[in-house]
PDB file of N, CA and C in Angstrom:
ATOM      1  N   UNK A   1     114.808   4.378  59.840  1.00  0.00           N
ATOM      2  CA  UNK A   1     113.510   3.734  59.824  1.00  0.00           C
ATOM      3  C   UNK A   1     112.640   4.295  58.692  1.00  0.00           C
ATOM      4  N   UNK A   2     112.364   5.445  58.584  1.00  0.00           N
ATOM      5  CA  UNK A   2     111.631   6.384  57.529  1.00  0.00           C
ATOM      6  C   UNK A   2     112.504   5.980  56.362  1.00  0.00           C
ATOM      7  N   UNK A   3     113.587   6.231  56.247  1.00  0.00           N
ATOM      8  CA  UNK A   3     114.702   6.156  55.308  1.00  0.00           C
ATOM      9  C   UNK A   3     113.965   4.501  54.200  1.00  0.00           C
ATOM     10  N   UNK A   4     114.493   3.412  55.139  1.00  0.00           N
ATOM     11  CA  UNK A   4     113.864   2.221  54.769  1.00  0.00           C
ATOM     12  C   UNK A   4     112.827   1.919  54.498  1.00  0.00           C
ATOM     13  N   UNK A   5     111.442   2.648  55.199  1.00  0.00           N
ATOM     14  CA  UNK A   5     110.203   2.241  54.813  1.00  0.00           C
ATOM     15  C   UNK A   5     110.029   2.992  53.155  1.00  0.00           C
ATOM     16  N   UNK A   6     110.506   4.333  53.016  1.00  0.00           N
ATOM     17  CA  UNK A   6     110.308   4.684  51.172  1.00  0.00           C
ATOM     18  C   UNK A   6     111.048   3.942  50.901  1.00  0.00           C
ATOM     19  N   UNK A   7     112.384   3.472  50.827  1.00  0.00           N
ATOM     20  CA  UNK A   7     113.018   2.893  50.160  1.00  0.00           C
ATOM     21  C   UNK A   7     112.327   1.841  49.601  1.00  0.00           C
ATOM     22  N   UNK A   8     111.945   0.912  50.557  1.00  0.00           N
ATOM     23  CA  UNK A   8     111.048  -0.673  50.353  1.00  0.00           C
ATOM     24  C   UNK A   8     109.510   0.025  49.548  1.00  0.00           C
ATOM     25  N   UNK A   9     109.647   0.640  49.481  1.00  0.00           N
ATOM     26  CA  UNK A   9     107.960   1.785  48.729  1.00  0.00           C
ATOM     27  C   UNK A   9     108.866   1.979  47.439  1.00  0.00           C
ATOM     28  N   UNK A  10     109.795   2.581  47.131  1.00  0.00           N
ATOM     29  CA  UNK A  10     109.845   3.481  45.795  1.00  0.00           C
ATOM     30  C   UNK A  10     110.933   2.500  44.926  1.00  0.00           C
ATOM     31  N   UNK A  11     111.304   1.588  45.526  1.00  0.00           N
ATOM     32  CA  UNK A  11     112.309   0.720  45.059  1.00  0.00           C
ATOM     33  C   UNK A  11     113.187  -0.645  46.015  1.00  0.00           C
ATOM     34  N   UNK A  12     112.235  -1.445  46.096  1.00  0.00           N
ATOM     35  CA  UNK A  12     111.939  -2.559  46.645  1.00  0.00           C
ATOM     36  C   UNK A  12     113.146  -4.007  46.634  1.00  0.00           C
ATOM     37  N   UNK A  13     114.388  -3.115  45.082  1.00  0.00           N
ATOM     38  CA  UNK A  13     114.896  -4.417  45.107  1.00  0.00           C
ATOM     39  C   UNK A  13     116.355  -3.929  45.355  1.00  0.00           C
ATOM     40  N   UNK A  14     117.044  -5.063  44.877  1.00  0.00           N
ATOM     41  CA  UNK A  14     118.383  -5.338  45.619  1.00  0.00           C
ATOM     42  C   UNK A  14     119.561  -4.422  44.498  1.00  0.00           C
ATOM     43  N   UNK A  15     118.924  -3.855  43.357  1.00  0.00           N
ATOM     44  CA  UNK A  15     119.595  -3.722  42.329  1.00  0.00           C
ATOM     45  C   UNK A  15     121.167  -4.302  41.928  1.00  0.00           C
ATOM     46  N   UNK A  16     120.616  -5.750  42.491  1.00  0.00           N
ATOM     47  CA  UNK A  16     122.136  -6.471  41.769  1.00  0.00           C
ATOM     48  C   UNK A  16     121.696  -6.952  40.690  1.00  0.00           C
ATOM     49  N   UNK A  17     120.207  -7.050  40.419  1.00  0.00           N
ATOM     50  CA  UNK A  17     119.978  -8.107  39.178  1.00  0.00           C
ATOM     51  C   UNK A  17     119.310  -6.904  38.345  1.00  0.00           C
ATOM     52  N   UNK A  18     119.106  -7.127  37.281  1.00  0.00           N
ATOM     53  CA  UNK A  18     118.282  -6.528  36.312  1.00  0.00           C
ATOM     54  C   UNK A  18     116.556  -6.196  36.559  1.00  0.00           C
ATOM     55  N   UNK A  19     115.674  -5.255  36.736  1.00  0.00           N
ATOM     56  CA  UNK A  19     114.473  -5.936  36.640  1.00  0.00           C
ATOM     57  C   UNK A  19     113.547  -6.001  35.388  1.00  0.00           C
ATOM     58  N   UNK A  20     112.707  -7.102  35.475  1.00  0.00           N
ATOM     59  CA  UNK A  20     112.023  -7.295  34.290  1.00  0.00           C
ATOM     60  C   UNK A  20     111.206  -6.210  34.092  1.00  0.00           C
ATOM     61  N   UNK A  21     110.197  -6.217  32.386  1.00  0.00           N
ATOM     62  CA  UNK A  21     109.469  -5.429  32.589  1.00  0.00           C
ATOM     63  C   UNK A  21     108.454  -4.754  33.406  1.00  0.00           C
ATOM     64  N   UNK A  22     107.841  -5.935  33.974  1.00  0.00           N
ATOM     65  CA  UNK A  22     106.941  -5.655  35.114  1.00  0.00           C
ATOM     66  C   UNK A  22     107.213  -5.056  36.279  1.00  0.00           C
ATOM     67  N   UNK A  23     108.624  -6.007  36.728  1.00  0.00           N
ATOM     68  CA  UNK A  23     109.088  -5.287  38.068  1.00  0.00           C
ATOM     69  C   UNK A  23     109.627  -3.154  37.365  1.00  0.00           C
ATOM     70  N   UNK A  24     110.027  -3.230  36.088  1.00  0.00           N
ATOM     71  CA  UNK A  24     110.181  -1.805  36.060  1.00  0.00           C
ATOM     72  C   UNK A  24     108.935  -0.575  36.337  1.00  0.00           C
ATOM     73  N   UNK A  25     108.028  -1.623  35.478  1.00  0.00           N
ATOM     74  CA  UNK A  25     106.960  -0.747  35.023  1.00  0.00           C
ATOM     75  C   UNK A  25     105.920  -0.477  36.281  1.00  0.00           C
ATOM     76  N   UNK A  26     105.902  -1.366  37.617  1.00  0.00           N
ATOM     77  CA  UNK A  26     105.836  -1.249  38.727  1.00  0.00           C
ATOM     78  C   UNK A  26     106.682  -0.118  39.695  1.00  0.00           C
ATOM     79  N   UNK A  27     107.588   0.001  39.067  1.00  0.00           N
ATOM     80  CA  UNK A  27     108.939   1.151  39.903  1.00  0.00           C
ATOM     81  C   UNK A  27     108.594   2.743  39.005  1.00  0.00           C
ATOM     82  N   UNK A  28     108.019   2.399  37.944  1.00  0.00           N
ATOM     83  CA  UNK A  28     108.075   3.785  37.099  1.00  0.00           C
ATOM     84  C   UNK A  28     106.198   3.993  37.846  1.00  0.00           C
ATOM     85  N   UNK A  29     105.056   3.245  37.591  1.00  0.00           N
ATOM     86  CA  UNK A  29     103.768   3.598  38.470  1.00  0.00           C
ATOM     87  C   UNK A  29     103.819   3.933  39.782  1.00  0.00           C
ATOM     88  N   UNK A  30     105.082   3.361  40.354  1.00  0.00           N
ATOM     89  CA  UNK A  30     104.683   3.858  41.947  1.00  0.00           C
ATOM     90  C   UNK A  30     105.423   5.235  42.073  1.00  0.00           C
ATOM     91  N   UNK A  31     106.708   5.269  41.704  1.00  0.00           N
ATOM     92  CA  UNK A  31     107.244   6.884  41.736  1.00  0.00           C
ATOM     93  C   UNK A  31     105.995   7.631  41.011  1.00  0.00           C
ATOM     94  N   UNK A  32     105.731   7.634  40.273  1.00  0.00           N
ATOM     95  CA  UNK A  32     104.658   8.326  39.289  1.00  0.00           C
ATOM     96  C   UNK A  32     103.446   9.094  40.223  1.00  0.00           C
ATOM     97  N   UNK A  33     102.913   8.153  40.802  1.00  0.00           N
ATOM     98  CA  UNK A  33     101.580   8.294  41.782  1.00  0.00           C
ATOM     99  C   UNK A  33     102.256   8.950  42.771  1.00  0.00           C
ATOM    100  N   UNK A  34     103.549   8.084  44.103  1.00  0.00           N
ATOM    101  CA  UNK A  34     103.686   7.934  45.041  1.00  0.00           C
ATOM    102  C   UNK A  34     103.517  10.201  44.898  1.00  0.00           C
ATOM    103  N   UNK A  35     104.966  10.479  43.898  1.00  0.00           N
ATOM    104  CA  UNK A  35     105.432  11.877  44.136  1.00  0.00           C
ATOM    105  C   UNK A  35     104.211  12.662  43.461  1.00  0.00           C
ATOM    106  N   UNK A  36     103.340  12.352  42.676  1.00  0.00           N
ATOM    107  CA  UNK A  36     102.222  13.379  42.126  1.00  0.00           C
ATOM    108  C   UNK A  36     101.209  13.574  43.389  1.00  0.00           C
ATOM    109  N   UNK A  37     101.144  12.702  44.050  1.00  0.00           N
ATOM    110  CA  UNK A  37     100.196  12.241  45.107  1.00  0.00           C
ATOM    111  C   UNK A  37     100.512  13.845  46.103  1.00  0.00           C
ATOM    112  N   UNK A  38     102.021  13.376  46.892  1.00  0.00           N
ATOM    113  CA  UNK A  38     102.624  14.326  47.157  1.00  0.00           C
ATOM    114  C   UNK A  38     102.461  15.664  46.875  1.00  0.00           C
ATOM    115  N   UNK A  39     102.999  16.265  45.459  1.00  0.00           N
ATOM    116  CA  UNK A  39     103.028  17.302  44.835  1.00  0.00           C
ATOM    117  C   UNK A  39     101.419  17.822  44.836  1.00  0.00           C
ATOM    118  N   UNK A  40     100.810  16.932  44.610  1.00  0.00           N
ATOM    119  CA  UNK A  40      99.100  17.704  44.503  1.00  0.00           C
ATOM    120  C   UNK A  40      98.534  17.876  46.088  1.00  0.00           C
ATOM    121  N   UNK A  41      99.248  17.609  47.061  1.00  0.00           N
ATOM    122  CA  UNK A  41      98.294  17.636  48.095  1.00  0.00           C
ATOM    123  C   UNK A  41      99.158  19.034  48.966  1.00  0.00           C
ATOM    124  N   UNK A  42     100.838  19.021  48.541  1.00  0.00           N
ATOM    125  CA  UNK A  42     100.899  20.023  48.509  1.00  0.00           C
ATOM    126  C   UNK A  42     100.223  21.641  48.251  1.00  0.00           C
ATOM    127  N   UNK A  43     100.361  21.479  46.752  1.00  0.00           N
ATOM    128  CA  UNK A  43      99.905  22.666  45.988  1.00  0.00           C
ATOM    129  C   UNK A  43      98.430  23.203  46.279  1.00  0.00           C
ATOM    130  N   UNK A  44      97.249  21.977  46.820  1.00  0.00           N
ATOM    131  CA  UNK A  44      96.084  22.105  47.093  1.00  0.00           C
ATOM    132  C   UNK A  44      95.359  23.135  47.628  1.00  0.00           C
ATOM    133  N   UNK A  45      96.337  23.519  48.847  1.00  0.00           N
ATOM    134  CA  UNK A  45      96.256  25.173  49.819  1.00  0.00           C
ATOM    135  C   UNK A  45      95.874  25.898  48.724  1.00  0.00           C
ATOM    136  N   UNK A  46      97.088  26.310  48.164  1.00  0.00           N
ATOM    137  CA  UNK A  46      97.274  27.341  46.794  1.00  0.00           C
ATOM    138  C   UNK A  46      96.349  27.685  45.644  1.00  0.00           C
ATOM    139  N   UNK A  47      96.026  26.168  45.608  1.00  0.00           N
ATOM    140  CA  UNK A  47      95.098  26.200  44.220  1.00  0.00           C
ATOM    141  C   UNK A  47      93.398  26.366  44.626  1.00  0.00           C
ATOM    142  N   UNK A  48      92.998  26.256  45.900  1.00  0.00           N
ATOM    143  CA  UNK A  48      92.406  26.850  46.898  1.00  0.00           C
ATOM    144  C   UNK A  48      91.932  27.918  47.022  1.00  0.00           C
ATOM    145  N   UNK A  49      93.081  28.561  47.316  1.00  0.00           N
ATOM    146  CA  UNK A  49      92.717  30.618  47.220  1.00  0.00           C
ATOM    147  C   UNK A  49      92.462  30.604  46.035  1.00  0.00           C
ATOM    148  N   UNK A  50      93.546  29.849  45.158  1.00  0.00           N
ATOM    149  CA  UNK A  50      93.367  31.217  43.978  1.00  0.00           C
ATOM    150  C   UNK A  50      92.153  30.872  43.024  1.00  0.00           C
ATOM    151  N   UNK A  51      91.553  29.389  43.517  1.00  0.00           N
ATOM    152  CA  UNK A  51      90.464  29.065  42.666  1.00  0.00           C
ATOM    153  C   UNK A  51      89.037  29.124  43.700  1.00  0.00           C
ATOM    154  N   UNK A  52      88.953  30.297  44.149  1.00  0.00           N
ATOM    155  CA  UNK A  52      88.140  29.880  45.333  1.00  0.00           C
ATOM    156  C   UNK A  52      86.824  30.248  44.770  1.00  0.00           C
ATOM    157  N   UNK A  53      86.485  31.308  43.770  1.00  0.00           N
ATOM    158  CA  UNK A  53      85.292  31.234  42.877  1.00  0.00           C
ATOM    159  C   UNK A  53      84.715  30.193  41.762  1.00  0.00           C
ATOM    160  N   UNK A  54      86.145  29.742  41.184  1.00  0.00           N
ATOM    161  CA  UNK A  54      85.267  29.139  40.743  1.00  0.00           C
ATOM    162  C   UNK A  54      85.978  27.361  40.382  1.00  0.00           C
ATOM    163  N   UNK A  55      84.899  26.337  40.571  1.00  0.00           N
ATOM    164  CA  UNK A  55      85.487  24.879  40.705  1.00  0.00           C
ATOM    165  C   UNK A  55      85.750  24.360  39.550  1.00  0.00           C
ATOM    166  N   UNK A  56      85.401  24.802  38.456  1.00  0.00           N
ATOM    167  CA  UNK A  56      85.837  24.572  37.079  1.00  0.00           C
ATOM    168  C   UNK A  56      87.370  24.699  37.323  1.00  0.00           C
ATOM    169  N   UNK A  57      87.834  25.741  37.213  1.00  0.00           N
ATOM    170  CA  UNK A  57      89.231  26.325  37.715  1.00  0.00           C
ATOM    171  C   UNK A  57      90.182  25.705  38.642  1.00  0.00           C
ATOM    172  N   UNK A  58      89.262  25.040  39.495  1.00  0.00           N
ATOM    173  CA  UNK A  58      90.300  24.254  40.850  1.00  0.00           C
ATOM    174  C   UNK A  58      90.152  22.995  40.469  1.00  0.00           C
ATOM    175  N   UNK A  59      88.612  22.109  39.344  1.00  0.00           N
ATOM    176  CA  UNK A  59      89.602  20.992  38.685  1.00  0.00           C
ATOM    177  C   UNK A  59      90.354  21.145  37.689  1.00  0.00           C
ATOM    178  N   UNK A  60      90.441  22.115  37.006  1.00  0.00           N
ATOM    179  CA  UNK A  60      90.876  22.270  36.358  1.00  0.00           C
ATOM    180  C   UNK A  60      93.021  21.922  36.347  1.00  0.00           C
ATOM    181  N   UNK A  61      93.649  23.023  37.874  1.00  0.00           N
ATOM    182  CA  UNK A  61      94.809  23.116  38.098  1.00  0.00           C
ATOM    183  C   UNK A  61      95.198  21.979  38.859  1.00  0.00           C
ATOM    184  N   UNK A  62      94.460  21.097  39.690  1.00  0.00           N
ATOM    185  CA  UNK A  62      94.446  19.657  40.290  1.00  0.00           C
ATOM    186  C   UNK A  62      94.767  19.163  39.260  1.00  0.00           C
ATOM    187  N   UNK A  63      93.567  19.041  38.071  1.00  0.00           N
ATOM    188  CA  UNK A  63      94.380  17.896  36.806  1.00  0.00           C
ATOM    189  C   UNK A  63      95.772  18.294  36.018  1.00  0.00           C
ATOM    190  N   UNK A  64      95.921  19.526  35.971  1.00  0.00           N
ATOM    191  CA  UNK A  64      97.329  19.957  35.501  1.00  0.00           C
ATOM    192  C   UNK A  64      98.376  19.677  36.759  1.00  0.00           C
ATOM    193  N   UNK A  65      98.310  19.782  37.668  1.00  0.00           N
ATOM    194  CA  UNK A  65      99.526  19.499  38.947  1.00  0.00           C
ATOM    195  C   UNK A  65      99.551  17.688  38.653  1.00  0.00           C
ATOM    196  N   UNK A  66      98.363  17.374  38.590  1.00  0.00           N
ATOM    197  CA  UNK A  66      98.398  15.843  39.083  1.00  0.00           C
ATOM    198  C   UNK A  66      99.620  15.010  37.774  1.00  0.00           C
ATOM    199  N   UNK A  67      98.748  15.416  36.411  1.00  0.00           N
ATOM    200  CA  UNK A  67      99.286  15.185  35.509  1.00  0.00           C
ATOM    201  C   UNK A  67     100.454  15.472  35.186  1.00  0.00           C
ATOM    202  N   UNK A  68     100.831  17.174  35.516  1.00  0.00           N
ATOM    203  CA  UNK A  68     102.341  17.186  35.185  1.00  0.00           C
ATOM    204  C   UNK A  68     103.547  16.547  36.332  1.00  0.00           C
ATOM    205  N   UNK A  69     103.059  15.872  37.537  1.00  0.00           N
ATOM    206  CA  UNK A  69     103.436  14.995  38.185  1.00  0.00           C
ATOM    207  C   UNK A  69     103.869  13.358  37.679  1.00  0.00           C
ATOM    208  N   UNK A  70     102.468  12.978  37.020  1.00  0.00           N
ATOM    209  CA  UNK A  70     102.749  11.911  36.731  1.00  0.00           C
ATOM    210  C   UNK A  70     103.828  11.804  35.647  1.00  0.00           C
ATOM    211  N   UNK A  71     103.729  12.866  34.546  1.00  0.00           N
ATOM    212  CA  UNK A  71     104.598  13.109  33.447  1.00  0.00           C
ATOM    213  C   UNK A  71     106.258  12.909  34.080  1.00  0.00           C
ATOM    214  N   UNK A  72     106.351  13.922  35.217  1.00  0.00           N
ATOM    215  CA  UNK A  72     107.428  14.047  34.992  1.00  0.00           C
ATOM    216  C   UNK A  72     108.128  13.550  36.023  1.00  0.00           C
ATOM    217  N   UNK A  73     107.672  12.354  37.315  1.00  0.00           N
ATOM    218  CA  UNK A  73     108.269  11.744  37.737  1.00  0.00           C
ATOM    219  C   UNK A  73     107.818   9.863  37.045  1.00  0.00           C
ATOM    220  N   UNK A  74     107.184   9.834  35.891  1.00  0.00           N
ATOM    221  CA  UNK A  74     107.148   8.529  35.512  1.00  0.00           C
ATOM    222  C   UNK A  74     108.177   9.093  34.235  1.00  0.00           C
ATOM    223  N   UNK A  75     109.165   9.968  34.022  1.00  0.00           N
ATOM    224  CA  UNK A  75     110.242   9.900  33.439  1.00  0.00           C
ATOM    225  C   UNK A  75     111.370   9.222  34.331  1.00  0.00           C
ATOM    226  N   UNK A  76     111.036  10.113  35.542  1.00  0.00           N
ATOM    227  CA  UNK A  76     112.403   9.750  36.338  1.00  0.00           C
ATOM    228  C   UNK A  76     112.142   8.263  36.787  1.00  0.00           C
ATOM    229  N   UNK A  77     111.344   8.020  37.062  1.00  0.00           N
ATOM    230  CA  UNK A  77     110.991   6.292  37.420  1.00  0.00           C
ATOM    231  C   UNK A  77     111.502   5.636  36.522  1.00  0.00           C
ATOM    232  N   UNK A  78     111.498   5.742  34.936  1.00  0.00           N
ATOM    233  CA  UNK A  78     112.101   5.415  34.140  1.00  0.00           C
ATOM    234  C   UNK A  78     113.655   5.138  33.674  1.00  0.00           C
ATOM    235  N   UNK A  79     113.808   6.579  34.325  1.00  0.00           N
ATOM    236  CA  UNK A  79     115.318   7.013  34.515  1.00  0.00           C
ATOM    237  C   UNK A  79     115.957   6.218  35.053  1.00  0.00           C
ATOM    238  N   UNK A  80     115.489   5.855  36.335  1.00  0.00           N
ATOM    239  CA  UNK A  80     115.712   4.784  37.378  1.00  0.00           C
ATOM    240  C   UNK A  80     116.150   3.437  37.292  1.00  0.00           C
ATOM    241  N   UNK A  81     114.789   3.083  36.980  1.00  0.00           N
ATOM    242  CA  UNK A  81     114.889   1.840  36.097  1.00  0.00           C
ATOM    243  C   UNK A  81     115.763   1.359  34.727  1.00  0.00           C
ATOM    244  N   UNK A  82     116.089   2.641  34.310  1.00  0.00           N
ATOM    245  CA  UNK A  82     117.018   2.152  33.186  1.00  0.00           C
ATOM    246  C   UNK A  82     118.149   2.170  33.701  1.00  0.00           C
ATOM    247  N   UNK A  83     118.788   2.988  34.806  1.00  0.00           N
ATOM    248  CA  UNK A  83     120.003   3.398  34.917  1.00  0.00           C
ATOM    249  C   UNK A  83     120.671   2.185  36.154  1.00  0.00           C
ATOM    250  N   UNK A  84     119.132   1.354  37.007  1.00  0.00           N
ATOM    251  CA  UNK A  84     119.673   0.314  37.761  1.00  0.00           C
ATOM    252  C   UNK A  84     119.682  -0.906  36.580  1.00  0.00           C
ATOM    253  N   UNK A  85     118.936  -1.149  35.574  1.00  0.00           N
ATOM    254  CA  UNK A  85     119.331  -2.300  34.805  1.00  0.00           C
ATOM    255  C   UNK A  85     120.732  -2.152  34.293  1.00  0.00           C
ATOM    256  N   UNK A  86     120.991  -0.856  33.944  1.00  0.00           N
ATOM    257  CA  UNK A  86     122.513  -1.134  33.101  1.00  0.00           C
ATOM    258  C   UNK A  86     123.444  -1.271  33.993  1.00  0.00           C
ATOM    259  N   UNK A  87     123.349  -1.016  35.562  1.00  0.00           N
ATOM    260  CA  UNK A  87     124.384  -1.050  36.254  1.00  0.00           C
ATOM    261  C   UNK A  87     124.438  -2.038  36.721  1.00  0.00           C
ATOM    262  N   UNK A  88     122.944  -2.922  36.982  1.00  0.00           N
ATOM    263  CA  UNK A  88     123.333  -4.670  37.431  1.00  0.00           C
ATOM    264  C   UNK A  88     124.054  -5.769  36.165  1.00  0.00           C
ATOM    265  N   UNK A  89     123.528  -4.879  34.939  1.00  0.00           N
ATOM    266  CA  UNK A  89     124.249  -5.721  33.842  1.00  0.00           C
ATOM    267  C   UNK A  89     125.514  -5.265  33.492  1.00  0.00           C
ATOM    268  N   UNK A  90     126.183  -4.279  34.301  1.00  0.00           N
ATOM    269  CA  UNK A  90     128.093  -4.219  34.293  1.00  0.00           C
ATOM    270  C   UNK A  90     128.193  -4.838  35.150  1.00  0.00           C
ATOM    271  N   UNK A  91     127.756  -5.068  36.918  1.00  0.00           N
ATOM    272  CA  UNK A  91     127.743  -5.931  37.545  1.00  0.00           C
ATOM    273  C   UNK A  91     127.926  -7.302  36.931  1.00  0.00           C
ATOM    274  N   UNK A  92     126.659  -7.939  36.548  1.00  0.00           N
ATOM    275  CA  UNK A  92     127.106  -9.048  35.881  1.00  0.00           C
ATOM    276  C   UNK A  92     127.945  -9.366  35.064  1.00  0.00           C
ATOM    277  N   UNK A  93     128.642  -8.867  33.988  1.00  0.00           N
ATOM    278  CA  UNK A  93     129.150  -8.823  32.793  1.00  0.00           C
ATOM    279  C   UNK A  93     130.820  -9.170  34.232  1.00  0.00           C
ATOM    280  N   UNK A  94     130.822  -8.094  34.920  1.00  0.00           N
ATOM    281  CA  UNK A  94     132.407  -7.812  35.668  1.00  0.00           C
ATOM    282  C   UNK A  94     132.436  -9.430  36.722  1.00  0.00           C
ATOM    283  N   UNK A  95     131.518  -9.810  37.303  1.00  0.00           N
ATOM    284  CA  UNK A  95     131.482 -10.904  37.631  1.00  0.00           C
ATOM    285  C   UNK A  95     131.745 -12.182  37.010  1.00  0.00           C
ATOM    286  N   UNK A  96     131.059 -12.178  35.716  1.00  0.00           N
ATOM    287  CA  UNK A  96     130.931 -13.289  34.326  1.00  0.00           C
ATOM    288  C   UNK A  96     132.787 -13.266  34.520  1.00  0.00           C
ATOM    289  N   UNK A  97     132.967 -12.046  33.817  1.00  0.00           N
ATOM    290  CA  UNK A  97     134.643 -11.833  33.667  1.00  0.00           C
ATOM    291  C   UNK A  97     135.836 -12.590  35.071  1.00  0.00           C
ATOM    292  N   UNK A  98     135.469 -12.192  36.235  1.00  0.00           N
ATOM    293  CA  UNK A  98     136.785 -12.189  37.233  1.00  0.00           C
ATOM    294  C   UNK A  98     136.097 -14.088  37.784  1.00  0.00           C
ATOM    295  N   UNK A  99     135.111 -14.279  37.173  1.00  0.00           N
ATOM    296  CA  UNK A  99     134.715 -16.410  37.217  1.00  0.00           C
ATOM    297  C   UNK A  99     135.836 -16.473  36.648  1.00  0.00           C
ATOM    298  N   UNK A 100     135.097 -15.874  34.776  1.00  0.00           N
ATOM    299  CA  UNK A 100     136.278 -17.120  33.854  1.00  0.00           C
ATOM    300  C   UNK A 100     137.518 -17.166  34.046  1.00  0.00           C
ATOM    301  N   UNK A 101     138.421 -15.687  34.474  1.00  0.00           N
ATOM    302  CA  UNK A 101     139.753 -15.470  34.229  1.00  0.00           C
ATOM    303  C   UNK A 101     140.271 -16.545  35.043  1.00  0.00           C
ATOM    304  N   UNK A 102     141.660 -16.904  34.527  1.00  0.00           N
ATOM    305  CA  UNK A 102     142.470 -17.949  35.340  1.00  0.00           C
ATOM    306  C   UNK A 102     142.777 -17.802  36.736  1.00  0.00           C
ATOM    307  N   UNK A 103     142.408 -18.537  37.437  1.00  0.00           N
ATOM    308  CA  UNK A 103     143.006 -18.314  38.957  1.00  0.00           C
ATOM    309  C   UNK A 103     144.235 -19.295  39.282  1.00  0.00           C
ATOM    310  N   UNK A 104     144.737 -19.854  38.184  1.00  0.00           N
ATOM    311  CA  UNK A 104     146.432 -20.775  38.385  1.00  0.00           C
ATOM    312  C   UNK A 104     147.127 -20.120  37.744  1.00  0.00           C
ATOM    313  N   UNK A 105     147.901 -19.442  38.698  1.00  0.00           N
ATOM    314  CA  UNK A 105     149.317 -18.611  38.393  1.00  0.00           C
ATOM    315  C   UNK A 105     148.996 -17.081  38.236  1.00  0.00           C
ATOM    316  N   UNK A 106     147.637 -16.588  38.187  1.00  0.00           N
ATOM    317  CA  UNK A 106     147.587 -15.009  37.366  1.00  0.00           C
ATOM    318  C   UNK A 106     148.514 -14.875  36.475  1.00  0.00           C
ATOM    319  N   UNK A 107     148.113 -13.336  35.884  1.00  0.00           N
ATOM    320  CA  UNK A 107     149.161 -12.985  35.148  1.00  0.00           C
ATOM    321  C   UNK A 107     149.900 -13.696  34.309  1.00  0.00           C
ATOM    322  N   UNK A 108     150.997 -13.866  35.215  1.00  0.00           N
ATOM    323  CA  UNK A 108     152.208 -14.530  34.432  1.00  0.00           C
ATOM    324  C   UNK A 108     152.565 -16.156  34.188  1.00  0.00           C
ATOM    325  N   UNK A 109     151.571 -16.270  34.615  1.00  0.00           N
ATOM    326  CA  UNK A 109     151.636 -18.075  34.558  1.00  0.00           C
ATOM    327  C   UNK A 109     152.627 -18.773  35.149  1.00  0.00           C
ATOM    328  N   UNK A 110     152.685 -18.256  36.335  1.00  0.00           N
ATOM    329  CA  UNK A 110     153.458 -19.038  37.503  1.00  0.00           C
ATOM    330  C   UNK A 110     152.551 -19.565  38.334  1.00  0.00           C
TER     331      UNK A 110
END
């Protein structure tokens, strides 16, 4: 149940088809937010104590957590997205292929 509800959150499609730019650039913003979101509300305790004098300092490490969040899971969103387009387009390509091939006789043409 949990399993399915991120799933339908962090990647929504069927990855048999390719997605367009939008649908990517939608998959790379939501990992981006979804896990910085995460990661900063984590770290928050932490950055807490150790910024407890002064608030310059605690926005300061919020905008560095948040940001190096977004950085470095809107790579992997990316990652994602590139690595399900090329695999729905061997999909397709292997499908295109086992249509055209002959289905009278295989092989040997019997």
């Amino acid at each position: 149940m949990l399993f399915a509800l991120i799933r339908r959150i962090l990647f929504p499609y069927s990855g048999r088809e390719p997605l367009t730019r939008r649908q990517g650039l939608g998959v790379i913003v939501m990992w981006s937010m979804f896990f910085s979101c995460i990661m900063l509300l984590c770290t928050f305790p932490f950055i807490l104590v150790a910024a407890a004098h002064s608030p310059r300092l605690l926005i300061e490490l919020l905008l560095v957590a948040f940001l190096t969040g977004v950085i470095i899971f809107g790579v992997l969103g990316w990652l994602v997205v590139a690595m399900n387009n090329r695999a729905a387009h061997i999909i397709q390509q292997r499908q295109h292929n086992t249509a055209s091939s002959s289905t009278n006789g295989g092989r040997y043409g019997s």
